[in-house]
PDB file of N, CA and C in Angstrom:
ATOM      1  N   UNK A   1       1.848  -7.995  -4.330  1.00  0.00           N
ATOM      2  CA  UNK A   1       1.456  -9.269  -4.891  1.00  0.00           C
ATOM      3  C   UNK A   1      -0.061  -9.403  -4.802  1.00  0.00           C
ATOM      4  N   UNK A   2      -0.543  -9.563  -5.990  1.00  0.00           N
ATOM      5  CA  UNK A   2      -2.024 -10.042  -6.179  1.00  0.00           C
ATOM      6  C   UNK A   2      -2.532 -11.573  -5.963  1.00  0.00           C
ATOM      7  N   UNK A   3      -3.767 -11.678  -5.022  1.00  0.00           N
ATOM      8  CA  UNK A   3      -3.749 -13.817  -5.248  1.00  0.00           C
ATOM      9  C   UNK A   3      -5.143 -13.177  -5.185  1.00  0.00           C
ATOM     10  N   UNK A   4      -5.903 -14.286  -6.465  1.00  0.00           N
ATOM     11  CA  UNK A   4      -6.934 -14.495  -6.687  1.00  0.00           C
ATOM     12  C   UNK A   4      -7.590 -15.967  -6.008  1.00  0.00           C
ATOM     13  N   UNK A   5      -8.385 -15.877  -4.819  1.00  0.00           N
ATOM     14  CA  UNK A   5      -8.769 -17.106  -4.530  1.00  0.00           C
ATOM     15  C   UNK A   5      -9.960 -17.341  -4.875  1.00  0.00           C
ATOM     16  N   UNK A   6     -10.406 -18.628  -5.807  1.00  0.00           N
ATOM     17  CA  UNK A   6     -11.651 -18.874  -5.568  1.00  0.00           C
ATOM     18  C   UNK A   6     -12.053 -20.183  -4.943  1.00  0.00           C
ATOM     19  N   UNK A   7     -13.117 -20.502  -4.230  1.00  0.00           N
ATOM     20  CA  UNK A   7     -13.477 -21.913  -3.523  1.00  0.00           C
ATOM     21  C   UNK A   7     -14.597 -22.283  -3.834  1.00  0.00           C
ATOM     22  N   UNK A   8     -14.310 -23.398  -4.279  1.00  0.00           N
ATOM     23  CA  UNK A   8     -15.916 -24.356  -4.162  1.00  0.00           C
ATOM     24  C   UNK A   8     -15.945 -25.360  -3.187  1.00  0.00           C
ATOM     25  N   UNK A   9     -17.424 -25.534  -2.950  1.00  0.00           N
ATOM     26  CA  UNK A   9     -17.258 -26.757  -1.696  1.00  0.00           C
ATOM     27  C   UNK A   9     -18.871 -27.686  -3.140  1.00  0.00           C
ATOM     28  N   UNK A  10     -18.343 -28.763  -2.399  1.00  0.00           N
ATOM     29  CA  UNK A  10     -19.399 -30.072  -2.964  1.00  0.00           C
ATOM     30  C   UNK A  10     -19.202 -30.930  -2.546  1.00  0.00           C
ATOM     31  N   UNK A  11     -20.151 -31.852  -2.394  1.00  0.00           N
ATOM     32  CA  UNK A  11     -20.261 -33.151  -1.997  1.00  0.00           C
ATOM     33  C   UNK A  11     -19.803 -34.061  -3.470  1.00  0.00           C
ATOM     34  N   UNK A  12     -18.956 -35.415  -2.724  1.00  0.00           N
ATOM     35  CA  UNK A  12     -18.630 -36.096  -3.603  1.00  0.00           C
ATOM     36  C   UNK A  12     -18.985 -37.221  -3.795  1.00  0.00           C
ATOM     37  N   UNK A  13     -19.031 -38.567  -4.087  1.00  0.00           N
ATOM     38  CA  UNK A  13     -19.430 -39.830  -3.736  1.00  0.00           C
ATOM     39  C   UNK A  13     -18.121 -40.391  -3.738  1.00  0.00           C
ATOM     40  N   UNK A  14     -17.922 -41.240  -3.131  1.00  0.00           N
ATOM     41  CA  UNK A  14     -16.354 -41.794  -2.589  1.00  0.00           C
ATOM     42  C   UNK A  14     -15.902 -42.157  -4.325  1.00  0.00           C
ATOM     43  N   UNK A  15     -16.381 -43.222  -4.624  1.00  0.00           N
ATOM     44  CA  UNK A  15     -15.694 -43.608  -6.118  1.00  0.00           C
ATOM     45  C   UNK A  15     -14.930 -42.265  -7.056  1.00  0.00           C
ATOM     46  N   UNK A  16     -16.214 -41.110  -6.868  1.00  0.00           N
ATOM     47  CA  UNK A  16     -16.139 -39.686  -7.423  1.00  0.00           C
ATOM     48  C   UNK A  16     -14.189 -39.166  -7.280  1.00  0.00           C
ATOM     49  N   UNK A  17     -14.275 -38.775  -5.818  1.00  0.00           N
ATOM     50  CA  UNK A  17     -13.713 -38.318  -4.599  1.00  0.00           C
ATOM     51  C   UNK A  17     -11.667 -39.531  -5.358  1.00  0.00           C
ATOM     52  N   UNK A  18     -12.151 -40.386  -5.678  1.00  0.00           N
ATOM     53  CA  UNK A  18     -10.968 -41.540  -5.354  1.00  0.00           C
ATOM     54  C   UNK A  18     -10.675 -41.365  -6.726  1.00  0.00           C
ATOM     55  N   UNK A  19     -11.555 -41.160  -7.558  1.00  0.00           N
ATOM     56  CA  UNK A  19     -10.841 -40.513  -9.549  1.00  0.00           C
ATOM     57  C   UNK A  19      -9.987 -39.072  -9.963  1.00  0.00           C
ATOM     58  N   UNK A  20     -11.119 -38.303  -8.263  1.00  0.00           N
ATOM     59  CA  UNK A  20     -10.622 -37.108  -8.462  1.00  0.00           C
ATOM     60  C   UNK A  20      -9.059 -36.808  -7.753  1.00  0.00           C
ATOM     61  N   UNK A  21      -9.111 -37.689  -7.042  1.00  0.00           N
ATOM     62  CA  UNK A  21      -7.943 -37.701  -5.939  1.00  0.00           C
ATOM     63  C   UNK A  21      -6.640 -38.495  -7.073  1.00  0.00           C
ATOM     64  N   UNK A  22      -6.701 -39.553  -7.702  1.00  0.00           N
ATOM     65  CA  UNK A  22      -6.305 -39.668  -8.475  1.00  0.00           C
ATOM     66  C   UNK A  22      -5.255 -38.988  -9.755  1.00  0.00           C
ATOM     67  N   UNK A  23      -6.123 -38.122 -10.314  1.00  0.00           N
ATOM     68  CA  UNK A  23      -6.337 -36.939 -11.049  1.00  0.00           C
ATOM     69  C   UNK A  23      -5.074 -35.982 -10.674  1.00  0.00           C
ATOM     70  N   UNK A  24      -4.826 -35.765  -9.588  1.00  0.00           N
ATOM     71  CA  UNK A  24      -3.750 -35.259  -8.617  1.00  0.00           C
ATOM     72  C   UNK A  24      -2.639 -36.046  -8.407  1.00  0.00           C
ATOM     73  N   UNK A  25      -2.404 -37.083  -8.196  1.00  0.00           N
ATOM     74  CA  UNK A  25      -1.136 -37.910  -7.857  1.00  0.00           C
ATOM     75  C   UNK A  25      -0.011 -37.402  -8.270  1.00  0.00           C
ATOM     76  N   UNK A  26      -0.054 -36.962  -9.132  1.00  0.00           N
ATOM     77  CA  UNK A  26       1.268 -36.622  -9.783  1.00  0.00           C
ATOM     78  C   UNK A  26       1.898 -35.140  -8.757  1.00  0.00           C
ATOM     79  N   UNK A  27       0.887 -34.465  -8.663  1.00  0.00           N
ATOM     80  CA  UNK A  27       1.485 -32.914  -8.311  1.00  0.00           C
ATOM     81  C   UNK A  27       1.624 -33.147  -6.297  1.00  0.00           C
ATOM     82  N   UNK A  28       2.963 -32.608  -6.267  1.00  0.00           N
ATOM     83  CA  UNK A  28       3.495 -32.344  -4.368  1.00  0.00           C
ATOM     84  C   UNK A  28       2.401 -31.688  -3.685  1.00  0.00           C
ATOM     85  N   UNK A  29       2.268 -32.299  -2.826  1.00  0.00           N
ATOM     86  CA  UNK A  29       1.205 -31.161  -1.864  1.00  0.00           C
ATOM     87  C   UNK A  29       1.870 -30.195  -1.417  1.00  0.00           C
ATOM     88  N   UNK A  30       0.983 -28.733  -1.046  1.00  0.00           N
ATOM     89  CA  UNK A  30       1.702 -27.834  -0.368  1.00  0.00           C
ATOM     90  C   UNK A  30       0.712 -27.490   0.733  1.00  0.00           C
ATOM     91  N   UNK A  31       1.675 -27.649   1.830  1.00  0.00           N
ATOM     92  CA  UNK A  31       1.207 -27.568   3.381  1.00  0.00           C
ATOM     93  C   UNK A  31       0.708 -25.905   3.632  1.00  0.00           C
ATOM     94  N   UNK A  32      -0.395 -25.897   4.018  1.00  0.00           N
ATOM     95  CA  UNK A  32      -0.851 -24.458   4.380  1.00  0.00           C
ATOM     96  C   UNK A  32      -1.543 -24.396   6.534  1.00  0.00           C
ATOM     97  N   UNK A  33      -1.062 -23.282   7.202  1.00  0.00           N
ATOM     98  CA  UNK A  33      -1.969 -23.587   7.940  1.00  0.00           C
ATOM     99  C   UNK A  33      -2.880 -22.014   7.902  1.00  0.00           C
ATOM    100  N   UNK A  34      -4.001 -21.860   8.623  1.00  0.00           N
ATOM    101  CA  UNK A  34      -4.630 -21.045   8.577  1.00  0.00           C
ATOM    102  C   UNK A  34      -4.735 -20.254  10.083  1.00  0.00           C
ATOM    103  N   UNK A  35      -4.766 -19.285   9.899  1.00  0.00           N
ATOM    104  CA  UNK A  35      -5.406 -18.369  11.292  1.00  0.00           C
ATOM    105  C   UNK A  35      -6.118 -17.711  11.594  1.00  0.00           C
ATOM    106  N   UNK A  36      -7.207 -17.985  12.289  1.00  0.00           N
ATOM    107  CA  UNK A  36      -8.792 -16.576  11.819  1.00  0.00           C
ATOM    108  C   UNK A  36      -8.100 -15.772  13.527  1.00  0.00           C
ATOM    109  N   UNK A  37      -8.806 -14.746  13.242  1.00  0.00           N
ATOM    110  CA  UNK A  37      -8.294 -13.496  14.083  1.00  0.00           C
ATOM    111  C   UNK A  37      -9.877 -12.827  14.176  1.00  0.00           C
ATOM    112  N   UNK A  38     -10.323 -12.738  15.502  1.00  0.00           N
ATOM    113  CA  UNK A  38     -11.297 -11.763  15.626  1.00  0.00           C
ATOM    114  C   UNK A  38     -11.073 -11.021  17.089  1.00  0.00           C
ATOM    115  N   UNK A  39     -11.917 -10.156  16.982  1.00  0.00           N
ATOM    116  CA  UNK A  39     -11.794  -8.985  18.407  1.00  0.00           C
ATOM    117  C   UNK A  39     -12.572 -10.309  19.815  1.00  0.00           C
ATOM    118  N   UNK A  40     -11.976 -10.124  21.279  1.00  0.00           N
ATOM    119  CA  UNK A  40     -12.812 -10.608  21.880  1.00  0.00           C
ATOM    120  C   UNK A  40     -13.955 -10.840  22.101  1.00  0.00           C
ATOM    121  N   UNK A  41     -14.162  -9.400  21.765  1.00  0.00           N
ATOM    122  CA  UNK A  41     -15.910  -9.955  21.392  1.00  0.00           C
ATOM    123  C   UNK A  41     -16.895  -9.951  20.729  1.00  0.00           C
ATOM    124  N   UNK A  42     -15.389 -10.824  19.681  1.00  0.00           N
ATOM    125  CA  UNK A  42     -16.423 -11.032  17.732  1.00  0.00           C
ATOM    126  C   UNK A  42     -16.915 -10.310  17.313  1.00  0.00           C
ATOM    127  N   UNK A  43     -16.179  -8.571  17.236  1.00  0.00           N
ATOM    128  CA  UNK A  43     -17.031  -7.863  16.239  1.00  0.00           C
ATOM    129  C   UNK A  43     -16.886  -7.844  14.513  1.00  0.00           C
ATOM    130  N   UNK A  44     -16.312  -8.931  14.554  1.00  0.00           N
ATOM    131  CA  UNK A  44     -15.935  -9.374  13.210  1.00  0.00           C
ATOM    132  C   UNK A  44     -17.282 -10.028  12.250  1.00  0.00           C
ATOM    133  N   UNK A  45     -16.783 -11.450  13.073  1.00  0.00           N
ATOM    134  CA  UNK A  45     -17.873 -11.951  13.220  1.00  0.00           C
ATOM    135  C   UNK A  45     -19.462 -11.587  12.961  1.00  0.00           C
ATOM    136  N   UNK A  46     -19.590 -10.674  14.262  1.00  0.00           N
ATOM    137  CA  UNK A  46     -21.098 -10.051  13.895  1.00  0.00           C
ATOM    138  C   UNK A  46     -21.145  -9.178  12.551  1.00  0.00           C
ATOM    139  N   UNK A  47     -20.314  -8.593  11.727  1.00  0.00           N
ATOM    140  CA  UNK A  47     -20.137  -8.080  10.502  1.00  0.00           C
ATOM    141  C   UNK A  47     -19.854  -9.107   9.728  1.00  0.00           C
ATOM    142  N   UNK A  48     -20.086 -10.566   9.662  1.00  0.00           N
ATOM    143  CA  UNK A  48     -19.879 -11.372   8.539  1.00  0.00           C
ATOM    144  C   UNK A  48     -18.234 -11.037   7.976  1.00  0.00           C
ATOM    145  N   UNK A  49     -17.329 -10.621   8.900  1.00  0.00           N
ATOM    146  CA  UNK A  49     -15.910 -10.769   8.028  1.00  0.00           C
ATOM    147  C   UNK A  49     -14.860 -11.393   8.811  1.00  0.00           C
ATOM    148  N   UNK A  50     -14.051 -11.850   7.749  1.00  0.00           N
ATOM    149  CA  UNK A  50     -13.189 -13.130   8.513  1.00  0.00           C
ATOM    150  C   UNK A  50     -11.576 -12.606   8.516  1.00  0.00           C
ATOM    151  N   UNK A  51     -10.505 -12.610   9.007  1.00  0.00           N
ATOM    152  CA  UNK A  51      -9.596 -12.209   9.182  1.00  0.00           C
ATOM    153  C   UNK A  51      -8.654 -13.186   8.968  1.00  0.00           C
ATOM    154  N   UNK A  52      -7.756 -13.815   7.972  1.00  0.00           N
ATOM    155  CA  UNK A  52      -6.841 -14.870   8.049  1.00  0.00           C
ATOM    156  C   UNK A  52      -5.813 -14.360   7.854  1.00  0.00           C
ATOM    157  N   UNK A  53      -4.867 -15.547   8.550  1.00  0.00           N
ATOM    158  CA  UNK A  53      -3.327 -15.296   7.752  1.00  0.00           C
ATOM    159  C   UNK A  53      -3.265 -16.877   7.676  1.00  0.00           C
ATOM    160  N   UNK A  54      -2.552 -16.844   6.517  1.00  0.00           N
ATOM    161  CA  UNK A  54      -2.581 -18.292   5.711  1.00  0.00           C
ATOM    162  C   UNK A  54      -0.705 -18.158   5.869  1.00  0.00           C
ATOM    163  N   UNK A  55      -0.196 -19.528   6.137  1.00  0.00           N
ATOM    164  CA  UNK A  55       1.254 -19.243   5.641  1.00  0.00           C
ATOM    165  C   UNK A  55       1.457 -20.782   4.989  1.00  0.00           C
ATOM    166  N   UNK A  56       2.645 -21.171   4.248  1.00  0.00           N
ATOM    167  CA  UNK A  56       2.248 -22.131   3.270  1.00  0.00           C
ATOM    168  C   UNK A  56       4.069 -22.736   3.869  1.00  0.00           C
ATOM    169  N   UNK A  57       4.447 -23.711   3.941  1.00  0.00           N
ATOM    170  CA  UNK A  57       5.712 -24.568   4.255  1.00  0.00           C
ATOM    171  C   UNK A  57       5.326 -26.019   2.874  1.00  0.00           C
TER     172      UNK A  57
END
């Protein structure tokens, strides 16, 4: 299985934030939690790479 993720981050202004939130009402949320994983002593980290497992309920 292939997943293409992409992310943006931005700042919103609340009114913004409450049209965009809006915008959504209709569709179920889906619950995700996340897990970062690095060596004790962050050699991850010091290489800029992140290790997750995402699982979704």
């Amino acid at each position: 299985m292939k997943h293409l993720e992409i992310e943006l981050k931005t700042l919103l202004k609340k009114e913004d934030y409450d049209h965009l939130k809006e915008q959504f009402s209709h569709i179920q949320p889906v619950l995700q939690k996340n897990y970062y994983i690095d060596t004790p002593d962050f050699k991850l980290r010091e290489k800029r790479v992140a290790m997750r497992i995402r699982t979704f309920s």
